[in-house]
C-alpha atoms as a PDB file:
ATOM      1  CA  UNK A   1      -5.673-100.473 -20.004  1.00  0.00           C
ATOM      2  CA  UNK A   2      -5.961 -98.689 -23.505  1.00  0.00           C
ATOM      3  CA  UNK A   3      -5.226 -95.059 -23.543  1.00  0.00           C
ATOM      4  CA  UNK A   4      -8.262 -93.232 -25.031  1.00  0.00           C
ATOM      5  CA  UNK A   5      -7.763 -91.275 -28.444  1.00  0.00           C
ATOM      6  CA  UNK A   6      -8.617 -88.082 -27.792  1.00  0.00           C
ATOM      7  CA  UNK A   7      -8.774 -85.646 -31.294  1.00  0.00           C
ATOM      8  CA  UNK A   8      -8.708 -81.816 -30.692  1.00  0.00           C
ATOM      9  CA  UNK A   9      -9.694 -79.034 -33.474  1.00  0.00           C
ATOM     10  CA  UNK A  10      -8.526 -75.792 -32.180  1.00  0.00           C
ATOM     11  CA  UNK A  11      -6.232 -72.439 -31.484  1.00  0.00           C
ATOM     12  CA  UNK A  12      -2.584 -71.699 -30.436  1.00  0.00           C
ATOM     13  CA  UNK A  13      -1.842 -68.082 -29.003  1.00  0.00           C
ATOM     14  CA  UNK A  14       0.725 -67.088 -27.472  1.00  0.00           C
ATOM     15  CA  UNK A  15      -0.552 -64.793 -24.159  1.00  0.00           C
ATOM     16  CA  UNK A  16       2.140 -61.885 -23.634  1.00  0.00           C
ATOM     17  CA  UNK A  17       0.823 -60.194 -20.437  1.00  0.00           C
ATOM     18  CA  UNK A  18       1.847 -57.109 -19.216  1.00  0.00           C
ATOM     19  CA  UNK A  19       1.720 -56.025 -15.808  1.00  0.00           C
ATOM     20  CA  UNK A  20       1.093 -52.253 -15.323  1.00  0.00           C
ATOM     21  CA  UNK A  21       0.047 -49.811 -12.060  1.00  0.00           C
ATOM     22  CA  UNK A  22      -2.247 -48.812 -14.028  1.00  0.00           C
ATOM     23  CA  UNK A  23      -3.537 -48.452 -17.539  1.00  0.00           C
ATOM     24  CA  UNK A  24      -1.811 -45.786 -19.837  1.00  0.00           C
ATOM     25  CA  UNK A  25      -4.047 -42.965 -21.015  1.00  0.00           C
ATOM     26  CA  UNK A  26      -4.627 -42.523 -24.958  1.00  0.00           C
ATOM     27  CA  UNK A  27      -1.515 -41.544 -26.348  1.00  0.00           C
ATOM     28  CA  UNK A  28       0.604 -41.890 -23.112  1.00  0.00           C
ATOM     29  CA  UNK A  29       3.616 -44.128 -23.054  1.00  0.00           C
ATOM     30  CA  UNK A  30       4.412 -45.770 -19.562  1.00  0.00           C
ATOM     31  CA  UNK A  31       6.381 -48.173 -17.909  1.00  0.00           C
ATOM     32  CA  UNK A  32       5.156 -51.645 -17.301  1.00  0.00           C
ATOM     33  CA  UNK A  33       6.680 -53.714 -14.304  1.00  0.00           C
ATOM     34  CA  UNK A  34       6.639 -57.287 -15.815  1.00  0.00           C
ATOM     35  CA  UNK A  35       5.826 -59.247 -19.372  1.00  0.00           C
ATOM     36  CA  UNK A  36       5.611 -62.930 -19.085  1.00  0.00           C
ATOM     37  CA  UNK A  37       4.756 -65.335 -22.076  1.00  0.00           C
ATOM     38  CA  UNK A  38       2.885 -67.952 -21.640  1.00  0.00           C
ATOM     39  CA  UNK A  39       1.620 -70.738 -24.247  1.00  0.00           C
ATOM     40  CA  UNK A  40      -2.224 -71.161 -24.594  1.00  0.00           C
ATOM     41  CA  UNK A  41      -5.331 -70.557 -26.661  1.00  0.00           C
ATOM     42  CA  UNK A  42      -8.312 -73.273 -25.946  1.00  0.00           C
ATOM     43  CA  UNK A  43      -7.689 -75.738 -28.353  1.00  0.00           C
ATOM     44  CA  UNK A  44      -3.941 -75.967 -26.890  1.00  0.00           C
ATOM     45  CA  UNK A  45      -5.082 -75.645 -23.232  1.00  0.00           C
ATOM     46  CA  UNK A  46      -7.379 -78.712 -23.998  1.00  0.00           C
ATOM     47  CA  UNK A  47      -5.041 -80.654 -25.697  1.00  0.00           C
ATOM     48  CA  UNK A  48      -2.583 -80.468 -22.919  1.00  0.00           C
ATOM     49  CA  UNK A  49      -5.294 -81.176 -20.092  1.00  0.00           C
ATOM     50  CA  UNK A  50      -6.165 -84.586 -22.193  1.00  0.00           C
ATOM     51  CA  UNK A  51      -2.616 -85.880 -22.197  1.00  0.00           C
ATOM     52  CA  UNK A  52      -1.776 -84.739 -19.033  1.00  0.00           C
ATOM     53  CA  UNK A  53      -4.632 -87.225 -17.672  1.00  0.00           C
ATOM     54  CA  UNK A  54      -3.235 -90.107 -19.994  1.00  0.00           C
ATOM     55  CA  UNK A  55      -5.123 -89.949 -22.963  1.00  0.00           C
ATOM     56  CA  UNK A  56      -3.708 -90.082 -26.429  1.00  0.00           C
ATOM     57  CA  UNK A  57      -3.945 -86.770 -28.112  1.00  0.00           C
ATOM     58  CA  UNK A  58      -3.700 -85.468 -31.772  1.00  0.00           C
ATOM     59  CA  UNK A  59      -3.794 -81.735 -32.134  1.00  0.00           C
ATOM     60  CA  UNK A  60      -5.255 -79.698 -35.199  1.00  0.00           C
ATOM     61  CA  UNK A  61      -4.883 -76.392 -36.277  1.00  0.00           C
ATOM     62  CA  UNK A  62      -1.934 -73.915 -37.253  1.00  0.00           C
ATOM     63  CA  UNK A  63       1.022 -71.574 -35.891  1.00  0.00           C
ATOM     64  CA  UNK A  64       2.875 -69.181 -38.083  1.00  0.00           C
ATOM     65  CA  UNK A  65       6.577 -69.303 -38.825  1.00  0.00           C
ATOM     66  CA  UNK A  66       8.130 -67.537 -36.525  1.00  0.00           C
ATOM     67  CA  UNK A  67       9.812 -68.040 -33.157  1.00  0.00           C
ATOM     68  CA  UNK A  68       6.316 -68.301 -31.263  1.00  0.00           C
ATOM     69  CA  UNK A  69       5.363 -71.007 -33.219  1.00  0.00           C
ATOM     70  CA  UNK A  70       8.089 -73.335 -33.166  1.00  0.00           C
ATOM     71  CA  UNK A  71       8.250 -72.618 -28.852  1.00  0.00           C
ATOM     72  CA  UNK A  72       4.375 -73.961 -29.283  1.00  0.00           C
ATOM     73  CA  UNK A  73       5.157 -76.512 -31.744  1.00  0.00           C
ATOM     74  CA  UNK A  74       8.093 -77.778 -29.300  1.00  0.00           C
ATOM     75  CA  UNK A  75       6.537 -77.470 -25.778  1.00  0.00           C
ATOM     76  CA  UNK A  76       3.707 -78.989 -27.189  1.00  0.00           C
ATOM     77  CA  UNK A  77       5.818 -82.026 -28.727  1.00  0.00           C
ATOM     78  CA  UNK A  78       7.732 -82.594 -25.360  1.00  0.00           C
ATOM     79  CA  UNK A  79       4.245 -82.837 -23.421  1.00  0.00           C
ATOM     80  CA  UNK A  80       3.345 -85.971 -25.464  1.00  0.00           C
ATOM     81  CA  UNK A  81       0.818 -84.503 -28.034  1.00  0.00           C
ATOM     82  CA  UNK A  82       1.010 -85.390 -31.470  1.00  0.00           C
ATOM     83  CA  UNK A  83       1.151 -82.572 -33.821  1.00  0.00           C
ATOM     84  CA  UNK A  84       1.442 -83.977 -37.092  1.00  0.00           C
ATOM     85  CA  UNK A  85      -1.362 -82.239 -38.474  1.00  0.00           C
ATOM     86  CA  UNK A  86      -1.079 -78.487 -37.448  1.00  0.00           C
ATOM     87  CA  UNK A  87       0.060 -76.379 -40.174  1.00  0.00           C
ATOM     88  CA  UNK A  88       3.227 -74.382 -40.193  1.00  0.00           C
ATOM     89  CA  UNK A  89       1.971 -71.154 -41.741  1.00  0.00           C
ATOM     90  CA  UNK A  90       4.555 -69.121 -44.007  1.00  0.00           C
ATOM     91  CA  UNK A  91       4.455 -65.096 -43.739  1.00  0.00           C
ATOM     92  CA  UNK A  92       1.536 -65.200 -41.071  1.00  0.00           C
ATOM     93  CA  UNK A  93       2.387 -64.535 -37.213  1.00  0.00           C
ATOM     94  CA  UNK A  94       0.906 -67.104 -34.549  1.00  0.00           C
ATOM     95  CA  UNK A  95      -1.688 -66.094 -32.441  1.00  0.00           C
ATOM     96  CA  UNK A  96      -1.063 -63.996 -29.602  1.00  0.00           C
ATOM     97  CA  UNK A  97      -3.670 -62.553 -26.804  1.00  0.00           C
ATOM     98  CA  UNK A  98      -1.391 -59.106 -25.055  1.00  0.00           C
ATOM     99  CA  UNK A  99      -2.741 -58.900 -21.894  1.00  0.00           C
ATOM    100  CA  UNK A 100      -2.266 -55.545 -20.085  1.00  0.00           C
ATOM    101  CA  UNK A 101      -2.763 -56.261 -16.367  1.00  0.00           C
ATOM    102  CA  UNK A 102      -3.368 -53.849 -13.074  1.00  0.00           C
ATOM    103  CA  UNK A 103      -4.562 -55.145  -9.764  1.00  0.00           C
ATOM    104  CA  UNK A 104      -7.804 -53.861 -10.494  1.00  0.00           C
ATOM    105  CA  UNK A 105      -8.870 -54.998 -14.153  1.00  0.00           C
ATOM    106  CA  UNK A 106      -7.093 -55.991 -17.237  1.00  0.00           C
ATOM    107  CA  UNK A 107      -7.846 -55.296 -21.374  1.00  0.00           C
ATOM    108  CA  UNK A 108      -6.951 -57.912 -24.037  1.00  0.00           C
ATOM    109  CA  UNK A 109      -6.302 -57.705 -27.901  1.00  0.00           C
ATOM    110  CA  UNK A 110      -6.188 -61.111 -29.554  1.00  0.00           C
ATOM    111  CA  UNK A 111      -4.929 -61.369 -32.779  1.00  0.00           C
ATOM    112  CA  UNK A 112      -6.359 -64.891 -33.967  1.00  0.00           C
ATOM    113  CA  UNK A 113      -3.035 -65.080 -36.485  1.00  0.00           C
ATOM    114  CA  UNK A 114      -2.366 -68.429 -38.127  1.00  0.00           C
ATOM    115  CA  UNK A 115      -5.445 -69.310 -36.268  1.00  0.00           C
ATOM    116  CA  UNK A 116      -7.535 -68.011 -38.867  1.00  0.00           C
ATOM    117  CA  UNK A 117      -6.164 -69.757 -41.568  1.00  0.00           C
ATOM    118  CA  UNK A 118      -7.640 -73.139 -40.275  1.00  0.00           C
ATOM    119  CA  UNK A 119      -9.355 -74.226 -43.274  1.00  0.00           C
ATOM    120  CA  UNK A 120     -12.317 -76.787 -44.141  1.00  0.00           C
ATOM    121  CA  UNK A 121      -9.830 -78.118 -46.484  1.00  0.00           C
ATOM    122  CA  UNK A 122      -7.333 -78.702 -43.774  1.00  0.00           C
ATOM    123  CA  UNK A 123      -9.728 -80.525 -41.165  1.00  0.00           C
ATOM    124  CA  UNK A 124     -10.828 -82.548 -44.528  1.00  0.00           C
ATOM    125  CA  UNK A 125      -6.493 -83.646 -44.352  1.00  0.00           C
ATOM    126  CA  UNK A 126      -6.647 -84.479 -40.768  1.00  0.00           C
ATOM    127  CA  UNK A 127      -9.942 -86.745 -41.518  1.00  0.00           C
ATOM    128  CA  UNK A 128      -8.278 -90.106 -40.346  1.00  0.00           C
ATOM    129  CA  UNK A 129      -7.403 -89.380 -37.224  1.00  0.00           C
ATOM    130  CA  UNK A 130     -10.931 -87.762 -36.555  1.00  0.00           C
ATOM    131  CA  UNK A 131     -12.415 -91.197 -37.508  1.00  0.00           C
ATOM    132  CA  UNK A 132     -10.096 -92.612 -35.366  1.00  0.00           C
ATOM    133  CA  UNK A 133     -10.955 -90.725 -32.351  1.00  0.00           C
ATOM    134  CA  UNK A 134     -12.487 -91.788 -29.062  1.00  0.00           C
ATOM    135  CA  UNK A 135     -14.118 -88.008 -28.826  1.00  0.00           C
ATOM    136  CA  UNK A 136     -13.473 -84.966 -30.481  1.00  0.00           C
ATOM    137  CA  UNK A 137     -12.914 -81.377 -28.654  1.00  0.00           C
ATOM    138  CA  UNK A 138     -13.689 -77.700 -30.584  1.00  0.00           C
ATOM    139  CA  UNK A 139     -13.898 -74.732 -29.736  1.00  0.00           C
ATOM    140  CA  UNK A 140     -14.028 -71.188 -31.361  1.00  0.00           C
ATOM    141  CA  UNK A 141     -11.186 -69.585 -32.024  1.00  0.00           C
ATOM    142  CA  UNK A 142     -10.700 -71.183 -35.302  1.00  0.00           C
ATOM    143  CA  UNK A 143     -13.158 -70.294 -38.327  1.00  0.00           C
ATOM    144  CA  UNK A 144     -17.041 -71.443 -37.975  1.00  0.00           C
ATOM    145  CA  UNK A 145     -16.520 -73.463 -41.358  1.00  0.00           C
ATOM    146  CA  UNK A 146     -13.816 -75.383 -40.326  1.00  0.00           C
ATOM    147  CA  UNK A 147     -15.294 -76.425 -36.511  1.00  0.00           C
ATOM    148  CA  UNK A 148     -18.432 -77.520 -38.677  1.00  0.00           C
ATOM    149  CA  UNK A 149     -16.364 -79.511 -40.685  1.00  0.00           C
ATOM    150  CA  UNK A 150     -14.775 -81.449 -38.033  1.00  0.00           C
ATOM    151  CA  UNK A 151     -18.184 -81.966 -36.496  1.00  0.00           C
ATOM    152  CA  UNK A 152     -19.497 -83.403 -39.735  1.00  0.00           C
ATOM    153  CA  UNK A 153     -16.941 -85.771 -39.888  1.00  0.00           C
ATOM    154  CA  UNK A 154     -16.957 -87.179 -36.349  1.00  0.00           C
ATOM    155  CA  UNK A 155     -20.856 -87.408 -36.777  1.00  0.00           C
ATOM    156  CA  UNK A 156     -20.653 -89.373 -39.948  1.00  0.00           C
ATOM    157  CA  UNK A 157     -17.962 -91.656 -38.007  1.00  0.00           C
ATOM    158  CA  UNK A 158     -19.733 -91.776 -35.158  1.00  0.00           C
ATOM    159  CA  UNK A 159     -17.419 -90.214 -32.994  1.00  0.00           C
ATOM    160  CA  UNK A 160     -18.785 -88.693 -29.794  1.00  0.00           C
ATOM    161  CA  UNK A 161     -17.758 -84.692 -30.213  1.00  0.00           C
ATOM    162  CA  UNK A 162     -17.679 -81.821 -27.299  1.00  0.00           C
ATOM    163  CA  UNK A 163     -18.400 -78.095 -28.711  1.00  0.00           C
ATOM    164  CA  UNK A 164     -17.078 -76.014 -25.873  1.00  0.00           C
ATOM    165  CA  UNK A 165     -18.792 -72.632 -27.516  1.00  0.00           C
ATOM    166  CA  UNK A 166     -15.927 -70.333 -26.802  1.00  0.00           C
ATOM    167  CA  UNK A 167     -15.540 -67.076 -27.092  1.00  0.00           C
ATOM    168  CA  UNK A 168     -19.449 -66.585 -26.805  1.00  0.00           C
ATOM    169  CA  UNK A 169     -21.057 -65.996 -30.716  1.00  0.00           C
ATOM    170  CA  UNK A 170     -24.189 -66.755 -32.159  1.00  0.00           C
ATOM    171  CA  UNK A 171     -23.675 -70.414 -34.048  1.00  0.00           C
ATOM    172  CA  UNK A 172     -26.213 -71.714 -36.811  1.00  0.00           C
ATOM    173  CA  UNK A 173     -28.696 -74.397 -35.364  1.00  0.00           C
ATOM    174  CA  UNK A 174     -27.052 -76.611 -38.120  1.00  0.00           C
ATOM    175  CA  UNK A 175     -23.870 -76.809 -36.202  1.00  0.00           C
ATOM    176  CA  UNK A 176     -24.855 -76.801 -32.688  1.00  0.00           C
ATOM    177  CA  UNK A 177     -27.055 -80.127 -33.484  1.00  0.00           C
ATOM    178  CA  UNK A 178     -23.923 -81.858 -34.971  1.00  0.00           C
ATOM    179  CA  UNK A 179     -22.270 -82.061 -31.448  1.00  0.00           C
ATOM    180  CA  UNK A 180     -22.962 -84.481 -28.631  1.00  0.00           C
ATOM    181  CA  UNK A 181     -22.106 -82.516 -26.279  1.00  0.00           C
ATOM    182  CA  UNK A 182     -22.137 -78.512 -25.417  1.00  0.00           C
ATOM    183  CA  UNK A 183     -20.324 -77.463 -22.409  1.00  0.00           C
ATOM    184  CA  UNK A 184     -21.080 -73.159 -22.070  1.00  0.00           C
ATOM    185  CA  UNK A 185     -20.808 -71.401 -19.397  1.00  0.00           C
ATOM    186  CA  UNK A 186     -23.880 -69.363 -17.826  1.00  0.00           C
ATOM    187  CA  UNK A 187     -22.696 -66.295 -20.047  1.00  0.00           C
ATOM    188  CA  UNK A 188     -22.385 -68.667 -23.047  1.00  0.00           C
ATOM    189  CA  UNK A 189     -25.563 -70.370 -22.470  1.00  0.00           C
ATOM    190  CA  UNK A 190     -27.798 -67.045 -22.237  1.00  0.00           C
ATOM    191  CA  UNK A 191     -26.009 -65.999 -25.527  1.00  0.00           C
ATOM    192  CA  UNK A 192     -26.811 -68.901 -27.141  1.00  0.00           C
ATOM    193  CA  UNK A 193     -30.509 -69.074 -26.009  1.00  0.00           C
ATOM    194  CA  UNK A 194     -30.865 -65.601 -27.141  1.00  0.00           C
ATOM    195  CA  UNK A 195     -29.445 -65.846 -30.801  1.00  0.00           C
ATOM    196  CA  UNK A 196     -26.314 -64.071 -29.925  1.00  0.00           C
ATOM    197  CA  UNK A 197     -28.919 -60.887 -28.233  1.00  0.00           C
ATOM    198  CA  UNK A 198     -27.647 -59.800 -24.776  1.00  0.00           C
ATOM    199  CA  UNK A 199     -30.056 -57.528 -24.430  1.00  0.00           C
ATOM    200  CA  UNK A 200     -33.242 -59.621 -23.899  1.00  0.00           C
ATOM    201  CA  UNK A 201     -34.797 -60.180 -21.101  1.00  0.00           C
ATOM    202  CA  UNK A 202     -33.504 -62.713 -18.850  1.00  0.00           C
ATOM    203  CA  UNK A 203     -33.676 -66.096 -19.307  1.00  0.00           C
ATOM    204  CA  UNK A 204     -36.009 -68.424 -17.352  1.00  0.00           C
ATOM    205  CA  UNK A 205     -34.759 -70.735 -14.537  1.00  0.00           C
ATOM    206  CA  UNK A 206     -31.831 -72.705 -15.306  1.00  0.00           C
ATOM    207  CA  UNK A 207     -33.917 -76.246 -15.701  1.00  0.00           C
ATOM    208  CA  UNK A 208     -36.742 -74.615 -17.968  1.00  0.00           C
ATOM    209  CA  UNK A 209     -33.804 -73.369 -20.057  1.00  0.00           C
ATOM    210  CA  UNK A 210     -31.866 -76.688 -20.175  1.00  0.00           C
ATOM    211  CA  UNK A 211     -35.126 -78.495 -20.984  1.00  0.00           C
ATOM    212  CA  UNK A 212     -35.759 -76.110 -23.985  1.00  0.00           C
ATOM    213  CA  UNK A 213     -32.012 -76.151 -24.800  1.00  0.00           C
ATOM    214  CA  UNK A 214     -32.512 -80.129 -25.260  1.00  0.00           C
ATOM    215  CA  UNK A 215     -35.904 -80.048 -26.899  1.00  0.00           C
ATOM    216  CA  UNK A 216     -34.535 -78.011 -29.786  1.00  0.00           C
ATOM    217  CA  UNK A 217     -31.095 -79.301 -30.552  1.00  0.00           C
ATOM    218  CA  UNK A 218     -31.499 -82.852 -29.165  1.00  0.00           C
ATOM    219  CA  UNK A 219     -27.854 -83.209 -27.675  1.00  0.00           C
ATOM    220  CA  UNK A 220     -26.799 -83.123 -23.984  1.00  0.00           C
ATOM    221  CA  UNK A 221     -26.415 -79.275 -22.269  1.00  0.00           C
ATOM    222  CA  UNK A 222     -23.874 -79.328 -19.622  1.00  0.00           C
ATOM    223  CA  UNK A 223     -23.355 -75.817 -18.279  1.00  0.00           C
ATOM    224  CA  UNK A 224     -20.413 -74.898 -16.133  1.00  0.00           C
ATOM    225  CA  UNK A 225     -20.662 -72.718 -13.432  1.00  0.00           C
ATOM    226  CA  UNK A 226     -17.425 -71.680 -11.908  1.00  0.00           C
ATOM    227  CA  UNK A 227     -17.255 -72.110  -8.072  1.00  0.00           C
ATOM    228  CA  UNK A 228     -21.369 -73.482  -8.473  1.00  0.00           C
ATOM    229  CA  UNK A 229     -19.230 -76.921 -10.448  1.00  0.00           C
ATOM    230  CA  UNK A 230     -21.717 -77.853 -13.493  1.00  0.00           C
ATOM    231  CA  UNK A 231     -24.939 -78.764 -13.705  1.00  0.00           C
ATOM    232  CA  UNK A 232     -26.977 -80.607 -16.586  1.00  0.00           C
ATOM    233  CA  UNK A 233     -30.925 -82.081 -17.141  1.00  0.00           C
ATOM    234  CA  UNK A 234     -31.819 -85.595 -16.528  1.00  0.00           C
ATOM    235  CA  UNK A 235     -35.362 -85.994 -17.868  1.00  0.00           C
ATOM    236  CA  UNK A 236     -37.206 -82.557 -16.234  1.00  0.00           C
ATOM    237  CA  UNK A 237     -34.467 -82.759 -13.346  1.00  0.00           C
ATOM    238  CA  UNK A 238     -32.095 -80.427 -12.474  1.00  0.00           C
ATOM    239  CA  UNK A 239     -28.463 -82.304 -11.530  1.00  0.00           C
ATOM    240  CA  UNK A 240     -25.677 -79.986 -10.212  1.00  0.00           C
ATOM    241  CA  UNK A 241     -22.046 -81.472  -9.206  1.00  0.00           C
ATOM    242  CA  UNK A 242     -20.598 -79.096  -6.855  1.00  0.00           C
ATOM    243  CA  UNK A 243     -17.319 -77.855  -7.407  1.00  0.00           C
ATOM    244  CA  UNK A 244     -14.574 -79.246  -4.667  1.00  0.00           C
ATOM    245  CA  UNK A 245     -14.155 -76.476  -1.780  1.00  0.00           C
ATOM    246  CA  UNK A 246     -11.044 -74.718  -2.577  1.00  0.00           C
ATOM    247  CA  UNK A 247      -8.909 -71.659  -2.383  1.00  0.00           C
ATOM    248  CA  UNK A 248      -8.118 -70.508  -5.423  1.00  0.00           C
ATOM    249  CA  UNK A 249      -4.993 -68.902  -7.136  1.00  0.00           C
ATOM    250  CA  UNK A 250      -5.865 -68.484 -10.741  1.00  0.00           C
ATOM    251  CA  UNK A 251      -9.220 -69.908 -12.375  1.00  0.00           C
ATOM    252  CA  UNK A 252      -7.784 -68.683 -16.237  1.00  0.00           C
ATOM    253  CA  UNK A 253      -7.782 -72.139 -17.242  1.00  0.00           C
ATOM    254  CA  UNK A 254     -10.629 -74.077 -14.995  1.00  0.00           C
ATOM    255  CA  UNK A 255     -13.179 -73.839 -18.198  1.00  0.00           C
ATOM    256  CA  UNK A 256     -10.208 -75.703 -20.409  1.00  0.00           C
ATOM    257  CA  UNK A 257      -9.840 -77.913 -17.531  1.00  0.00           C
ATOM    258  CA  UNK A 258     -13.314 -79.248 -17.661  1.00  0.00           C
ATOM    259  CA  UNK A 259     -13.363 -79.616 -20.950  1.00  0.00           C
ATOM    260  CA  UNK A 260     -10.154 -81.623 -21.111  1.00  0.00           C
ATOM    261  CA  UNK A 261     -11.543 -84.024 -18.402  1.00  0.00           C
ATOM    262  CA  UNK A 262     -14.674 -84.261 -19.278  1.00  0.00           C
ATOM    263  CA  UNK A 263     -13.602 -85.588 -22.593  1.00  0.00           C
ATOM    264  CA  UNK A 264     -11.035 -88.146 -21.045  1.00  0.00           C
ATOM    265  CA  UNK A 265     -14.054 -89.933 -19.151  1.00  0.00           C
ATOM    266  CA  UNK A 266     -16.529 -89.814 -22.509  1.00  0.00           C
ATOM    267  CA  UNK A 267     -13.449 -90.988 -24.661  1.00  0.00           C
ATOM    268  CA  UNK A 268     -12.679 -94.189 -21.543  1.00  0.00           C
ATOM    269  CA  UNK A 269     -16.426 -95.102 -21.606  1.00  0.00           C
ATOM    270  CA  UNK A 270     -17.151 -93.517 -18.395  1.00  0.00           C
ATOM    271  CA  UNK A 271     -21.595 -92.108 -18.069  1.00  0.00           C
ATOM    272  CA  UNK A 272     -22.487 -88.829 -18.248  1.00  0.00           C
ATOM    273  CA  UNK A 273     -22.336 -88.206 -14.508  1.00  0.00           C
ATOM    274  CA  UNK A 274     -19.189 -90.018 -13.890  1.00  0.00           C
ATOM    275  CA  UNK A 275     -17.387 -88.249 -16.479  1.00  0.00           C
ATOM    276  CA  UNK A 276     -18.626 -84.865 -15.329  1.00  0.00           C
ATOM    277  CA  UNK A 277     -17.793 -85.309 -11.432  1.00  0.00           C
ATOM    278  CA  UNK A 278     -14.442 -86.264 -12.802  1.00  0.00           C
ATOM    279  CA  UNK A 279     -13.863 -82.982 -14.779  1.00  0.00           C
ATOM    280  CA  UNK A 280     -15.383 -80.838 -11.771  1.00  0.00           C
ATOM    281  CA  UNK A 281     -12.902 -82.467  -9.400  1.00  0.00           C
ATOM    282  CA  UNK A 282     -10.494 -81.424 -12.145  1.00  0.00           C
ATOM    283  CA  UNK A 283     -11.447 -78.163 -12.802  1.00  0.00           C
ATOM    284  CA  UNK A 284     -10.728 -77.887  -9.308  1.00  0.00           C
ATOM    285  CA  UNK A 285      -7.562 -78.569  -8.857  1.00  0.00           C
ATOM    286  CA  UNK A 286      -6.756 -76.748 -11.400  1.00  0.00           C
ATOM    287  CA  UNK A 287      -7.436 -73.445  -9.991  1.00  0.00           C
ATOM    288  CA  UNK A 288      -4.804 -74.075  -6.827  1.00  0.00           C
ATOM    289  CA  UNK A 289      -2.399 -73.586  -9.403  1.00  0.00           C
ATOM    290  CA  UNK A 290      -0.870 -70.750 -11.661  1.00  0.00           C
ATOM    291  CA  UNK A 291      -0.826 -71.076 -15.664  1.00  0.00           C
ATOM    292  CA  UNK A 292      -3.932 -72.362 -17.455  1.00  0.00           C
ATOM    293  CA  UNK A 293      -1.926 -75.683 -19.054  1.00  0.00           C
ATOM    294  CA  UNK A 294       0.495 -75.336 -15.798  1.00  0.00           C
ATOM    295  CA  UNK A 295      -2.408 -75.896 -13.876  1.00  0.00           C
ATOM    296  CA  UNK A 296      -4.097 -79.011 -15.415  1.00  0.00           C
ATOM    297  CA  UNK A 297      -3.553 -81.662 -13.112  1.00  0.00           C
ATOM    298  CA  UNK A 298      -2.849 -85.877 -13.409  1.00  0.00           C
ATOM    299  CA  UNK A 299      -5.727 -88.684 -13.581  1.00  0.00           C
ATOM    300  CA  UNK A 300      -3.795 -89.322 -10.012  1.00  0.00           C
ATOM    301  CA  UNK A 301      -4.235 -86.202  -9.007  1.00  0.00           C
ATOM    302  CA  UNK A 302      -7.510 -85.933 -10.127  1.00  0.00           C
ATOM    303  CA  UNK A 303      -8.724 -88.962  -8.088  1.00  0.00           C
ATOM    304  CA  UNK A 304      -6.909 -88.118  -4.910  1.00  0.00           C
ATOM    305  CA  UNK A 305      -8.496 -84.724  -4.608  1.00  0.00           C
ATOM    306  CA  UNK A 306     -10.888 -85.151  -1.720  1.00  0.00           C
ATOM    307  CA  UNK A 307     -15.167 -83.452  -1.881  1.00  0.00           C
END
């Protein structure tokens, strides 16, 4: 069986996280118990969870030049995902997200890095393969202008295209109706309804807000909701998949999960509601596992997990 081609636009970091007893005091200096780093950033996360379910996967985006790039770069190669068209980035750093942990909360500066320098022109270079594509995967941690520009492309192709809208920002209508699919999560989805504006009211029921959602951007709203699975509008009806009954060890990369998976069954051919029970079931197993790209599990694995 052919291997679906599976395109993602999107972000490298680096995570350095830092585990503390507690968090230092402005100005203090104290001693931290543990630092672990540990590849990610959504683009990459995605990327991985595509190949690791069999799909053939093309990366886009940039590192910098330094030695957290080319650990990315080669991690990245040995998984299986081809990486011909992210940059190399002279005299910029790649991204990194520094993580300072406690048990009882955690505060993280990003610094997006060679991330940033993601440029329309450069998605405009990496145009064949988008055409190419079975699906295409963004997210945002890359600049606006150049996720748009992918979109564009894969629309004029006529390449189905996932917009997983995160971090949560307010995006022009323009770009939101040039995906297929839009995959928030409840946080993501009020922001979105609201123009970016936390502070309104809260939104109507779920459904009602789907049913707007669909009325004004004419694509397909699939909103994930953690241990609730995902749910998305059929006509004026509500459909939930629930998310398999597990115990959970770390849920940082369940959203990336769903995502991956969730493209893999678009990109095969799969419906919507086959390719969405498949990326819940995903999503998961994922969260039995440490790491976010640890974590993602087989098309195997996958299908053996038991509702």
């Amino acid at each position: 069986m052919k291997s679906p081609r599976i395109v993602v636009v999107g972000s490298f970091n680096m995570d350095l996280v830092v585990s503390t007893s507690r968090m230092p005091l402005v100005g203090e200096t104290i001693t931290g118990q543990s630092i672990h780093y540990i590849p990610g950033g959504k683009g990459a996360n995605q990327a991985v969870g595509c190949a690791r379910l069999g799909a053939v996967v093309h990366m886009v985006g940039a590192v910098g030049d330094d030695l957290f790039g080319r650990q990315i770069f080669g991690e990245m190669e040995q998984i299986g995902i081809r990486m011909e068209h992210v940059a190399v980035v002279p005299n910029v750093p790649t991204g990194t997200a520094t993580i300072l942990h406690t048990q009882e909360d955690n505060c993280i500066v990003i610094v997006p890095g060679a991330n940033g320098k993601v440029t329309p022109e450069h998605i405009e270079s990496s145009r064949r393969i988008i055409e190419q594509a079975d699906v295409l995967l963004v997210q945002l941690e890359i600049p606006i202008e150049s996720v748009e520009r992918a979109l564009q492309i894969a629309r004029a192709s006529g390449v189905k295209t996932v917009l997983n809208p995160a971090p949560a920002i307010s995006l022009p209508s323009a770009l939101i109706k040039l995906a297929d699919y839009v995959t928030p999560n409840e946080t993501e989805f009020a922001l979105l309804m609201r123009d970016g504006k936390l502070e309104e009211p809260p939104l109507a029921d779920l459904s009602t807000s789907m049913s707007i959602w669909q009325e004004r951007y004419d694509n397909m709203i699939i909103v994930t909701r953690g241990t609730h699975g995902a749910s998305y509008c059929e006509g004026d009806q509500l459909r939930t998949v629930p998310a398999l009954k597990v115990e959970a060890v770390d849920t940082t990369g369940a959203g990336d999960c769903l995502n991956a998976a969730f493209g893999f069954g678009i990109a095969s051919g799969w419906s919507l509601e086959q390719s969405l029970s498949f990326a819940v079931k995903a999503a998961s197993v994922s969260v039995t596992r440490f790491g976010a790209q640890a974590g993602m599990p087989s098309r195997e694995e996958v299908e053996h997990a038991e509702r």
